[in-house]
PDB file of N, CA and C in Angstrom:
ATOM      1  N   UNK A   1       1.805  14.134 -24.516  1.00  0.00           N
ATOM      2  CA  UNK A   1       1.169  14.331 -23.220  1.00  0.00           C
ATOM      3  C   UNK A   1       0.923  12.986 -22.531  1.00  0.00           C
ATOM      4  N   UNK A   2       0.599  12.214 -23.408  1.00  0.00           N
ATOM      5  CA  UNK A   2       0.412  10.503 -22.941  1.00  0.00           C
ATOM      6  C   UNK A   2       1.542  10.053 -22.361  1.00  0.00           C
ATOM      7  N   UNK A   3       2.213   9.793 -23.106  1.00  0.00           N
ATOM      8  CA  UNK A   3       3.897   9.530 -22.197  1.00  0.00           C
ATOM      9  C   UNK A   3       4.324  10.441 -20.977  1.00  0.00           C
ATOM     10  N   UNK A   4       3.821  11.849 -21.335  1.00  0.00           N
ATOM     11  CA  UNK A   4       4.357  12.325 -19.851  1.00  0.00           C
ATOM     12  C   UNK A   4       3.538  11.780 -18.653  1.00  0.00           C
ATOM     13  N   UNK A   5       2.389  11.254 -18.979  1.00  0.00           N
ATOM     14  CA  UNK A   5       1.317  11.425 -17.839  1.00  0.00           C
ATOM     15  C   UNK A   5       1.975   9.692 -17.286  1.00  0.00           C
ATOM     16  N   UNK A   6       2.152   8.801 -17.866  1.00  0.00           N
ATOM     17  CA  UNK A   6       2.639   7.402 -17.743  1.00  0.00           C
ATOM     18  C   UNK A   6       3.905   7.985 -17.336  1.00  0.00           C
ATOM     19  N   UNK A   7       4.787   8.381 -16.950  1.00  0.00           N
ATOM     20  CA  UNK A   7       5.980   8.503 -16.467  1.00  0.00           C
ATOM     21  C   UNK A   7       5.985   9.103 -15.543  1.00  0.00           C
ATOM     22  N   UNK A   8       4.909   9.900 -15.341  1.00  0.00           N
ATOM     23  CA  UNK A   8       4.705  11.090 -13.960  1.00  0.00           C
ATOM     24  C   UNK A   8       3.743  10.137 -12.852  1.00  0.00           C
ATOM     25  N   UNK A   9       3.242   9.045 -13.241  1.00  0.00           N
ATOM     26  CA  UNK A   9       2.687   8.441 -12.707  1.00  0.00           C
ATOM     27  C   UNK A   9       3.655   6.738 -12.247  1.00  0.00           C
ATOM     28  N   UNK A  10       4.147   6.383 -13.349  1.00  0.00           N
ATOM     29  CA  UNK A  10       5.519   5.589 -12.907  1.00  0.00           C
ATOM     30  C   UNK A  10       6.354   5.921 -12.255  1.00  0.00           C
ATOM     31  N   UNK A  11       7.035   7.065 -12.428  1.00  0.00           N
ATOM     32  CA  UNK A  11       7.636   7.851 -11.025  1.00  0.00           C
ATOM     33  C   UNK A  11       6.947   7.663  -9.743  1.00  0.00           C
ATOM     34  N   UNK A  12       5.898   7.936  -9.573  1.00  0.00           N
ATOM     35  CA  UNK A  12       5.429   8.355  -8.422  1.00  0.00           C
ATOM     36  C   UNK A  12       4.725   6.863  -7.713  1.00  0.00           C
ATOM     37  N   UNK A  13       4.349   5.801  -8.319  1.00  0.00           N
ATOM     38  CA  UNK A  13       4.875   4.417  -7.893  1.00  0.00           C
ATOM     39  C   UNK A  13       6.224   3.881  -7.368  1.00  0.00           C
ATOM     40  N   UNK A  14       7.033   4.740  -8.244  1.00  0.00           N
ATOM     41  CA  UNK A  14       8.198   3.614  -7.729  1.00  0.00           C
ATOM     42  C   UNK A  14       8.438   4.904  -6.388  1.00  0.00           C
ATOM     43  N   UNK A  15       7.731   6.292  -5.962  1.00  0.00           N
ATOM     44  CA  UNK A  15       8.721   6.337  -4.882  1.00  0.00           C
ATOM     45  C   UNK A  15       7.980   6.029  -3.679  1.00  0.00           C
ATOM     46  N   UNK A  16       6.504   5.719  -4.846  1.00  0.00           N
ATOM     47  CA  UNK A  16       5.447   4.958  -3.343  1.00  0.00           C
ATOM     48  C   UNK A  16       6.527   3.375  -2.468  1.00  0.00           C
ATOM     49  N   UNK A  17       6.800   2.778  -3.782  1.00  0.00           N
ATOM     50  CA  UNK A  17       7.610   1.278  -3.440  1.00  0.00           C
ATOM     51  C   UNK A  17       8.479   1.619  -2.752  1.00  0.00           C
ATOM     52  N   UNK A  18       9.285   2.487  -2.723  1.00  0.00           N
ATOM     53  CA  UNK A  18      10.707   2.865  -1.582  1.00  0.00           C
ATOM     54  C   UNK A  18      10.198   3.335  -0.556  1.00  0.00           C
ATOM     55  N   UNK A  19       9.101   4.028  -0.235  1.00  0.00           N
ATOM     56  CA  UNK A  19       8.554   4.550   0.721  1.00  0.00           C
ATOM     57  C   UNK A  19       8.337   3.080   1.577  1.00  0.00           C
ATOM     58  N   UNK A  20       7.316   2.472   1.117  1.00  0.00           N
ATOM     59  CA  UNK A  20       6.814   1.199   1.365  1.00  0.00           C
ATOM     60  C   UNK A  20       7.486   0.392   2.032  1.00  0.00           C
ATOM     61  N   UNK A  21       8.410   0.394   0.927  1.00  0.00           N
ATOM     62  CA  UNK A  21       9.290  -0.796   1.635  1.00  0.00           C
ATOM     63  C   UNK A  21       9.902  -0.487   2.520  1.00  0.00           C
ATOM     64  N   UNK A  22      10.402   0.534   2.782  1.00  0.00           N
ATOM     65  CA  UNK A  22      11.458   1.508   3.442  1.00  0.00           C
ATOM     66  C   UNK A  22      10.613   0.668   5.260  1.00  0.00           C
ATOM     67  N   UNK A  23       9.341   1.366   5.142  1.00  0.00           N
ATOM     68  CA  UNK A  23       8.655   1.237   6.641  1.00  0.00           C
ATOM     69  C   UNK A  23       8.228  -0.337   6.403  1.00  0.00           C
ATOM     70  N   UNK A  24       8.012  -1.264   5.663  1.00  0.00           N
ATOM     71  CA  UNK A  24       8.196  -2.911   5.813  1.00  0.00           C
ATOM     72  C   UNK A  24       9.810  -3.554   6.666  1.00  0.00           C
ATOM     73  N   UNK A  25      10.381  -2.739   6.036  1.00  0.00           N
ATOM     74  CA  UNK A  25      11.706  -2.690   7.096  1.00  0.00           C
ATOM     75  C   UNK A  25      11.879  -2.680   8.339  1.00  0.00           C
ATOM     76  N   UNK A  26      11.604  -1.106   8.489  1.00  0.00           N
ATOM     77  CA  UNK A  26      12.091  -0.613   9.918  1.00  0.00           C
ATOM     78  C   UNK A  26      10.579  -1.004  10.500  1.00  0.00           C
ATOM     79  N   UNK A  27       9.590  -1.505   9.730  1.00  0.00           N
ATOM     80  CA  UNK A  27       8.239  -1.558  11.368  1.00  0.00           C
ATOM     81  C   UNK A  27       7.566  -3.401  10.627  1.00  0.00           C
ATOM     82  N   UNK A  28       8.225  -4.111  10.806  1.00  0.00           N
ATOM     83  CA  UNK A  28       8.092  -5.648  10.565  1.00  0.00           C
ATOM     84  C   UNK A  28       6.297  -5.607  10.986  1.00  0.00           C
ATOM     85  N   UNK A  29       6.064  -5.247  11.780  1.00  0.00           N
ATOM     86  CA  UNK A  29       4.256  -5.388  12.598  1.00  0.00           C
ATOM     87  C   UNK A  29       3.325  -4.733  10.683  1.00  0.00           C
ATOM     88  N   UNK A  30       3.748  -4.194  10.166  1.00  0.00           N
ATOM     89  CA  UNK A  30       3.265  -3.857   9.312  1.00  0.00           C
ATOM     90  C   UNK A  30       3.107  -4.880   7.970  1.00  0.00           C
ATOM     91  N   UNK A  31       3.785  -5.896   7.849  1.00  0.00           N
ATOM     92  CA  UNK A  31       3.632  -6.593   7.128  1.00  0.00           C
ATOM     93  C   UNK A  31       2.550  -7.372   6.798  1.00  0.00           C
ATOM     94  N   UNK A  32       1.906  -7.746   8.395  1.00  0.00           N
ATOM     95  CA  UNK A  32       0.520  -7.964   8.184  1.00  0.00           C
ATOM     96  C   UNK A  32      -0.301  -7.042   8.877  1.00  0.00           C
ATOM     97  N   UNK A  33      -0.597  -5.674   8.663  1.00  0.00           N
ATOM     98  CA  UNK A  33      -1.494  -5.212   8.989  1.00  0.00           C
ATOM     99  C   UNK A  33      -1.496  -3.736   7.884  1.00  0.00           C
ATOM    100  N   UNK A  34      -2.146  -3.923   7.189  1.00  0.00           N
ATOM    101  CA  UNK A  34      -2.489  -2.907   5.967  1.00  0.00           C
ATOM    102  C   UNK A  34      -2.735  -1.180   6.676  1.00  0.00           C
ATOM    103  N   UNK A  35      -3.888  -1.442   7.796  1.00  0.00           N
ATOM    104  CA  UNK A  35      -4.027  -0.200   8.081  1.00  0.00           C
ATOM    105  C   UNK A  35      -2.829   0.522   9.173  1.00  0.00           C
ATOM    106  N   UNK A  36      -2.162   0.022   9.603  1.00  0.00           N
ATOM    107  CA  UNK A  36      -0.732   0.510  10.621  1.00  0.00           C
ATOM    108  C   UNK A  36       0.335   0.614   9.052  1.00  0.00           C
ATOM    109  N   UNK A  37       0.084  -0.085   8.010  1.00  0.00           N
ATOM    110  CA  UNK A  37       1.279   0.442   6.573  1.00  0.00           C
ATOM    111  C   UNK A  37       0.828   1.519   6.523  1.00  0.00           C
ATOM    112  N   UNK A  38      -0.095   1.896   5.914  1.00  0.00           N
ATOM    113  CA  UNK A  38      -1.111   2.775   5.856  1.00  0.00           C
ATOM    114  C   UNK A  38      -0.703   4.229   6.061  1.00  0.00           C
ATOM    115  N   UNK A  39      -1.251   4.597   7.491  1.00  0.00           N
ATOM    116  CA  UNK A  39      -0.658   5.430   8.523  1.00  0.00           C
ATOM    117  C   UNK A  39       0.405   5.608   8.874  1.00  0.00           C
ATOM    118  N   UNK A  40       1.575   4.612   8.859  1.00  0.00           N
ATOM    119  CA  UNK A  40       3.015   5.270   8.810  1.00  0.00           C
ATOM    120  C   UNK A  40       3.684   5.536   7.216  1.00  0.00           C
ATOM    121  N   UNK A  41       2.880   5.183   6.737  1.00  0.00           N
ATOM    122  CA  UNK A  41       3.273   5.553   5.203  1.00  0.00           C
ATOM    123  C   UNK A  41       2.627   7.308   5.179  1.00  0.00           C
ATOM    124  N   UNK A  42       1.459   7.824   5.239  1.00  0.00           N
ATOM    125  CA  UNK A  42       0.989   8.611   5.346  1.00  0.00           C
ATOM    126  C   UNK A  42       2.197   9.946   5.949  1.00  0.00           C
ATOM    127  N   UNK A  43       1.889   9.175   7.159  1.00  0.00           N
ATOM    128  CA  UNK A  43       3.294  10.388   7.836  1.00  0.00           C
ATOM    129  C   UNK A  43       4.553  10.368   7.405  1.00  0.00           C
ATOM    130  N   UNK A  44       5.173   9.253   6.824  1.00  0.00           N
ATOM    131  CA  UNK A  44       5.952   9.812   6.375  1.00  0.00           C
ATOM    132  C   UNK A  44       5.958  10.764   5.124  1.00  0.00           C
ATOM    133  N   UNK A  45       5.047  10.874   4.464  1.00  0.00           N
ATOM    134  CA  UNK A  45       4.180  11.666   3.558  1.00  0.00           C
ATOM    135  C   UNK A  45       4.079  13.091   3.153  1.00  0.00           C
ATOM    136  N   UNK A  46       4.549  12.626   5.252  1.00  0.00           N
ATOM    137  CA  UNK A  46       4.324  14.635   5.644  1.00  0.00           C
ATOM    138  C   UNK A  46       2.511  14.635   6.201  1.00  0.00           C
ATOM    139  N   UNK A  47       1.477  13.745   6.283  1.00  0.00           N
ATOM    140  CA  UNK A  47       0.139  14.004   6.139  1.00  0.00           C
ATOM    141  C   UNK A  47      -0.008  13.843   7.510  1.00  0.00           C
ATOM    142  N   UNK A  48      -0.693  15.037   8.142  1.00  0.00           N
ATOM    143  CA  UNK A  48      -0.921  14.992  10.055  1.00  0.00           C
ATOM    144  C   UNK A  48      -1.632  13.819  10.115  1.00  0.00           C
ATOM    145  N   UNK A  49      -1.736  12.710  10.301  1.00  0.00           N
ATOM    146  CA  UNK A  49      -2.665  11.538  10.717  1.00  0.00           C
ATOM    147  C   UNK A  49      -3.123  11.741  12.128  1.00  0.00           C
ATOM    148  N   UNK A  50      -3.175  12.861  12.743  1.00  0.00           N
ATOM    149  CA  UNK A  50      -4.261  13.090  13.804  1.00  0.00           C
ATOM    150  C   UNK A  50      -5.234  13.788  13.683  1.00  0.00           C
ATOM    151  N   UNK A  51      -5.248  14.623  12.489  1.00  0.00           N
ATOM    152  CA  UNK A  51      -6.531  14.994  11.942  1.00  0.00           C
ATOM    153  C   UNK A  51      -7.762  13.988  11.851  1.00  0.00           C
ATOM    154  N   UNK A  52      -9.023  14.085  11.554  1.00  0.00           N
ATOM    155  CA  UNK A  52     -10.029  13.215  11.367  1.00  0.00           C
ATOM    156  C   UNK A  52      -9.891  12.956  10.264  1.00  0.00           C
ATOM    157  N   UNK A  53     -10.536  11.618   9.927  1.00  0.00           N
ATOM    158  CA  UNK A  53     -10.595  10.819   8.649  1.00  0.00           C
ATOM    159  C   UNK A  53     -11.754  11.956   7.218  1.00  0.00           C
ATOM    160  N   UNK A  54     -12.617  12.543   8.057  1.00  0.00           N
ATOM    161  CA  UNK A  54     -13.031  13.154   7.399  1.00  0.00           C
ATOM    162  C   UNK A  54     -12.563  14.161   6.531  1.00  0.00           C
ATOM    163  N   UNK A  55     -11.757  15.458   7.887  1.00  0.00           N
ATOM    164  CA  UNK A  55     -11.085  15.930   7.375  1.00  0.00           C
ATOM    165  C   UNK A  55      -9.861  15.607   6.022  1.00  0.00           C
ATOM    166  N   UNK A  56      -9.137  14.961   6.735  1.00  0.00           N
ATOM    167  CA  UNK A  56      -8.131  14.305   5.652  1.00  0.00           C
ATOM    168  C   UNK A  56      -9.059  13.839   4.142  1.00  0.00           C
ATOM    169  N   UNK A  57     -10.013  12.979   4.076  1.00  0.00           N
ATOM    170  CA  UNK A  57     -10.170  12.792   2.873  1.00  0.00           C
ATOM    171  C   UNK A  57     -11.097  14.166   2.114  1.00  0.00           C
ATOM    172  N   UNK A  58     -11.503  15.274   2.933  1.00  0.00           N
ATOM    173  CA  UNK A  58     -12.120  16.796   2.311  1.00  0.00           C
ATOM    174  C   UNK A  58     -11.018  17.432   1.583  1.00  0.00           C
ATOM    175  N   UNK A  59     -10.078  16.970   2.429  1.00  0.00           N
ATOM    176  CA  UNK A  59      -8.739  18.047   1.697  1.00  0.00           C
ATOM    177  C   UNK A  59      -7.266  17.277   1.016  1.00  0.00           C
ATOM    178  N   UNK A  60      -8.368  16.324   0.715  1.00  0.00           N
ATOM    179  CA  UNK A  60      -7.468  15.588  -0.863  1.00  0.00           C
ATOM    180  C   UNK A  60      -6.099  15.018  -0.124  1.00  0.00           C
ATOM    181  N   UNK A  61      -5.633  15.065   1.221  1.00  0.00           N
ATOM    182  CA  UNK A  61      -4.760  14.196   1.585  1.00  0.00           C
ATOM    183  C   UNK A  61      -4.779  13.095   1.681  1.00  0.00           C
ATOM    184  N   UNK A  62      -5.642  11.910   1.087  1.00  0.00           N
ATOM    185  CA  UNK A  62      -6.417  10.491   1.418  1.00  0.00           C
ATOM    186  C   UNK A  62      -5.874  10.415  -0.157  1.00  0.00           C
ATOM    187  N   UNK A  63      -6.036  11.147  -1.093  1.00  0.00           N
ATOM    188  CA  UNK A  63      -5.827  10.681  -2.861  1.00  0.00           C
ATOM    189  C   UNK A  63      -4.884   9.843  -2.907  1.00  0.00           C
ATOM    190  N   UNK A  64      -5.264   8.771  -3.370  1.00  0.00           N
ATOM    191  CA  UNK A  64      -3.771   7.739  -3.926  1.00  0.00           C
ATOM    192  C   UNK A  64      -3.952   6.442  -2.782  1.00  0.00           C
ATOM    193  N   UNK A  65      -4.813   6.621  -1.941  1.00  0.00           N
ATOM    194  CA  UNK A  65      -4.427   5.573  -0.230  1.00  0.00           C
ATOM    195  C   UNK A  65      -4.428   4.291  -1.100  1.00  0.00           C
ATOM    196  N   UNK A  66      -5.068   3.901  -2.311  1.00  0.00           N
ATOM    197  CA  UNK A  66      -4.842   2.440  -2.537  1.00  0.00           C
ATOM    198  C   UNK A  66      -3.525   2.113  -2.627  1.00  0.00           C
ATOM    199  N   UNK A  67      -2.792   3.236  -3.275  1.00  0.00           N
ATOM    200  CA  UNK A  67      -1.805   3.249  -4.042  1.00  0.00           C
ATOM    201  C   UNK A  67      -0.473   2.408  -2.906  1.00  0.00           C
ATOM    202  N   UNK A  68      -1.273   2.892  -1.503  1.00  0.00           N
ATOM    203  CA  UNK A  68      -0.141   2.248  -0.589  1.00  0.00           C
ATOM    204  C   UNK A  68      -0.137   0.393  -0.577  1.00  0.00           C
ATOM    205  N   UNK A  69      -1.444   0.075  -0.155  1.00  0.00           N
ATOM    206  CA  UNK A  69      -1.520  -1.487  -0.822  1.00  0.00           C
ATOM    207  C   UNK A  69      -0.849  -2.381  -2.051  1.00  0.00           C
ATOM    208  N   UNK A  70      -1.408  -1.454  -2.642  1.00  0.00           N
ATOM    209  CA  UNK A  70      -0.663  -1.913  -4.341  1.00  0.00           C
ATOM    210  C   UNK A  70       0.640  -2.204  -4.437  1.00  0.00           C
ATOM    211  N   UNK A  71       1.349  -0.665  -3.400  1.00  0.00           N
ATOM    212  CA  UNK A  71       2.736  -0.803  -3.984  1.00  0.00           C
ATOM    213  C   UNK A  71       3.113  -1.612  -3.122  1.00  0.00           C
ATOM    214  N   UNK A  72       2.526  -2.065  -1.688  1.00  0.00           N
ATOM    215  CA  UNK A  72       3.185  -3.324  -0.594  1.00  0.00           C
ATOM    216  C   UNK A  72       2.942  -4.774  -1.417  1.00  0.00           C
ATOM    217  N   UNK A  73       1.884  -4.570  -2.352  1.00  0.00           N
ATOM    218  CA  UNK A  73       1.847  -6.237  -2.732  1.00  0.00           C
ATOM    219  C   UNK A  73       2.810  -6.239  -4.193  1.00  0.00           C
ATOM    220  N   UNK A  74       3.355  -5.195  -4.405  1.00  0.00           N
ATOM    221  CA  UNK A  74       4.293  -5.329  -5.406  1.00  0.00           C
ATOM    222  C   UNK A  74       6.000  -5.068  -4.865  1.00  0.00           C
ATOM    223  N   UNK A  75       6.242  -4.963  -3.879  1.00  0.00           N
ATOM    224  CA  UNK A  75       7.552  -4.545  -3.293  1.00  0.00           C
ATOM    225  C   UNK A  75       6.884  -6.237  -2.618  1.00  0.00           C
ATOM    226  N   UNK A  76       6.027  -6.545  -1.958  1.00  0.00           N
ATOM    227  CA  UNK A  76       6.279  -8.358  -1.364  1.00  0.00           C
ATOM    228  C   UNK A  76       6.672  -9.166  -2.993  1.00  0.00           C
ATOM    229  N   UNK A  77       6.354  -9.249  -3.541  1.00  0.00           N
ATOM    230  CA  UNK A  77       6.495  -9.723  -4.808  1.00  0.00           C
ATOM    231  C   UNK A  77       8.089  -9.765  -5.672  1.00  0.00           C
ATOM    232  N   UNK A  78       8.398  -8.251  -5.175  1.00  0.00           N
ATOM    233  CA  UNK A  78       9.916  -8.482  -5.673  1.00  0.00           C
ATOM    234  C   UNK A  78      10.600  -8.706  -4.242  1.00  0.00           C
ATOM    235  N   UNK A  79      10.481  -8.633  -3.060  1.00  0.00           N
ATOM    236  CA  UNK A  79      10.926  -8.887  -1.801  1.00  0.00           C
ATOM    237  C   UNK A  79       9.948  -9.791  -0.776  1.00  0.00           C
ATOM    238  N   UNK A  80      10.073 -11.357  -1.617  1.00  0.00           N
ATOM    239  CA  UNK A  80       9.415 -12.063  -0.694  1.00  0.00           C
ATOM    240  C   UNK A  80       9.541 -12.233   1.069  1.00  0.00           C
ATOM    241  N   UNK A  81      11.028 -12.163   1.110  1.00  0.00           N
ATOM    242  CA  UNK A  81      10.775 -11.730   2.638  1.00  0.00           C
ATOM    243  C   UNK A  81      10.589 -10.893   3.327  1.00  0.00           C
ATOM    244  N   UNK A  82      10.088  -9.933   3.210  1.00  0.00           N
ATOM    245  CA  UNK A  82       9.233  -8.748   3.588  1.00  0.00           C
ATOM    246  C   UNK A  82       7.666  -9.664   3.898  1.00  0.00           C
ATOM    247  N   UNK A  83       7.579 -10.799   3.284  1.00  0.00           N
ATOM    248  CA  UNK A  83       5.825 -11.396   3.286  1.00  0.00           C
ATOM    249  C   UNK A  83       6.010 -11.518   4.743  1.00  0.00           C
ATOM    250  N   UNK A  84       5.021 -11.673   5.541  1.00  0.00           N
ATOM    251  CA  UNK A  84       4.469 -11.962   6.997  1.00  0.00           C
ATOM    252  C   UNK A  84       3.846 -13.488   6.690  1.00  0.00           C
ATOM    253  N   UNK A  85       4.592 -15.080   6.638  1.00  0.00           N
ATOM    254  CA  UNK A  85       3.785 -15.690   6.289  1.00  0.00           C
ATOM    255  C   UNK A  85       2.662 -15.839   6.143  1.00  0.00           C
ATOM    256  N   UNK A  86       2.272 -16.252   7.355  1.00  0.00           N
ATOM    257  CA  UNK A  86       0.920 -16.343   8.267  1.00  0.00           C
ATOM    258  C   UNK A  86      -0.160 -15.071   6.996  1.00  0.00           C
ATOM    259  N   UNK A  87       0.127 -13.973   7.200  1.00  0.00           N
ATOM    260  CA  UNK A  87      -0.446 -12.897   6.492  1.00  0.00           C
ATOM    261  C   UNK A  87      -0.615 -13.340   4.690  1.00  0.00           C
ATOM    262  N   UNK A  88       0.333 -14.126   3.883  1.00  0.00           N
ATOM    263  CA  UNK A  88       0.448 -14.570   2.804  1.00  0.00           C
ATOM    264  C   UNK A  88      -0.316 -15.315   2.315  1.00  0.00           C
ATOM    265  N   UNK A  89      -0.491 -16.539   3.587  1.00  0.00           N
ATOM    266  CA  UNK A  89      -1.383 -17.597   3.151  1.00  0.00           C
ATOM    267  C   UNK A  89      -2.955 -16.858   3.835  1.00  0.00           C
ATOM    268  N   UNK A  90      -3.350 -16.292   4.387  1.00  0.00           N
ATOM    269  CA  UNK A  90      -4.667 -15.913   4.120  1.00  0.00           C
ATOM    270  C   UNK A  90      -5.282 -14.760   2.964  1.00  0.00           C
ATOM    271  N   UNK A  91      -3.994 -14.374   2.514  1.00  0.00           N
ATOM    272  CA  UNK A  91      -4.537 -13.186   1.218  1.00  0.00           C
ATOM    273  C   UNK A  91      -4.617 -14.268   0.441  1.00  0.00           C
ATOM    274  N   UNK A  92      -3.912 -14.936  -0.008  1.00  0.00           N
ATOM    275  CA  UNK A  92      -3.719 -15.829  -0.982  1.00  0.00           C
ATOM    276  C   UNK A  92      -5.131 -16.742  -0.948  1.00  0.00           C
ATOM    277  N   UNK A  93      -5.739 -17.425   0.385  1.00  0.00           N
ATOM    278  CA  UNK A  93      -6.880 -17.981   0.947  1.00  0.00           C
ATOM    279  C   UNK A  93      -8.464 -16.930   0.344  1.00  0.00           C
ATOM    280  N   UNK A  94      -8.111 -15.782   0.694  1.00  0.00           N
ATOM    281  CA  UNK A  94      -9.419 -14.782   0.584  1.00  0.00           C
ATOM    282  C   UNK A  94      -9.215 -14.295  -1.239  1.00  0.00           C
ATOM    283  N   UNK A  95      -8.265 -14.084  -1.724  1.00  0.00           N
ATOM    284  CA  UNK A  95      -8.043 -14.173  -3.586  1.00  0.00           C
ATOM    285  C   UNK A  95      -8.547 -15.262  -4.108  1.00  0.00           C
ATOM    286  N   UNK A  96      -8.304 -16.496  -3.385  1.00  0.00           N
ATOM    287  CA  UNK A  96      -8.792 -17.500  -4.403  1.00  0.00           C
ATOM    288  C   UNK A  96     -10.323 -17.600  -4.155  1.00  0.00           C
ATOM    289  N   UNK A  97     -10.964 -17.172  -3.050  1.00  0.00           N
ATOM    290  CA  UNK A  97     -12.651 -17.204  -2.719  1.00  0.00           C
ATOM    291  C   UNK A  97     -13.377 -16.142  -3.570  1.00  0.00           C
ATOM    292  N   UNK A  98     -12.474 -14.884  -3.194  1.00  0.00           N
ATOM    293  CA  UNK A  98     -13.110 -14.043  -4.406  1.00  0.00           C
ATOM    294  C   UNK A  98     -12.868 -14.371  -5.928  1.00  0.00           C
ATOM    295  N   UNK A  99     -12.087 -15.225  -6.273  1.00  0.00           N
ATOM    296  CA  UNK A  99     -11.962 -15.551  -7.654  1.00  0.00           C
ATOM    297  C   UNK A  99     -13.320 -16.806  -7.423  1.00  0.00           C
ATOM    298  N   UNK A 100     -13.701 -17.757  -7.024  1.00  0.00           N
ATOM    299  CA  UNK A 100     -14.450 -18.334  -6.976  1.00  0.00           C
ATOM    300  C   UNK A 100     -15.727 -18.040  -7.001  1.00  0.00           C
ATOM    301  N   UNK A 101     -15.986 -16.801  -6.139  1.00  0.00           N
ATOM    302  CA  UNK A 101     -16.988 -16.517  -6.202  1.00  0.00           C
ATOM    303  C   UNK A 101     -17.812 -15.588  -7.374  1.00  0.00           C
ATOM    304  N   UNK A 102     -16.409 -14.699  -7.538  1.00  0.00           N
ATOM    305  CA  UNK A 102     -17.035 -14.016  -8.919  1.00  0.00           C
ATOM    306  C   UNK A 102     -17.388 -14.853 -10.139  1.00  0.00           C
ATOM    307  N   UNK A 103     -16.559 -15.822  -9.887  1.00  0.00           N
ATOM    308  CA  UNK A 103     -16.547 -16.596 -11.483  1.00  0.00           C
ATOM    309  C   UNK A 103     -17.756 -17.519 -11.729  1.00  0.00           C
ATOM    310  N   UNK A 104     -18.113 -17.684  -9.939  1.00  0.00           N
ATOM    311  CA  UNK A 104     -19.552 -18.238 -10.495  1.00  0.00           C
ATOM    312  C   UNK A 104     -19.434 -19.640  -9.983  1.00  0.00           C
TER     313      UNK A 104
END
């Protein structure tokens, strides 16, 4: 059951990453802006994004939304040019503050 659940869940990463990348492609403005990935990731999804935020997260269409981040900073990672410079060096800027700051 362990292995199926890690493979049903590896699957469904990698078709977050094709999704992902797919709209890093065709909508470049998205590279630096998380919440416009977001929302065209969504629809392509199939998920009405004119519904309210409320709605959407009552009826479990919101489950997984990190999952869209994650898989953009792992599709920039194997497809550095997909990065939005400008956008690179301030994640990279705000990671190293929160590493600083947690650590004390």
């Amino acid at each position: 059951m362990r292995n199926e659940n890690i493979e049903r869940v590896k699957t469904k990463m990698e078709t977050m990453q094709e999704i992902v990348k797919k709209v890093l492609e065709d909508y470049p403005e998205t590279r630096a802006n998380d919440d416009k990935l977001r929302v065209i990731v969504l629809e392509k999804m199939g998920v009405d994004t004119g519904k309210s935020f409320f709605a959407l997260a009552l009826s479990g269409e919101l489950k997984g939304i990190e999952s869209i981040t994650r898989a953009r900073r792992k599709v920039q990672e194997i497809h550095p040019e997909l990065k939005e410079p400008e956008m690179a060096e301030i994640r990279l800027n705000e990671e190293e503050a929160y590493h600083f700051y947690f650590r004390g």
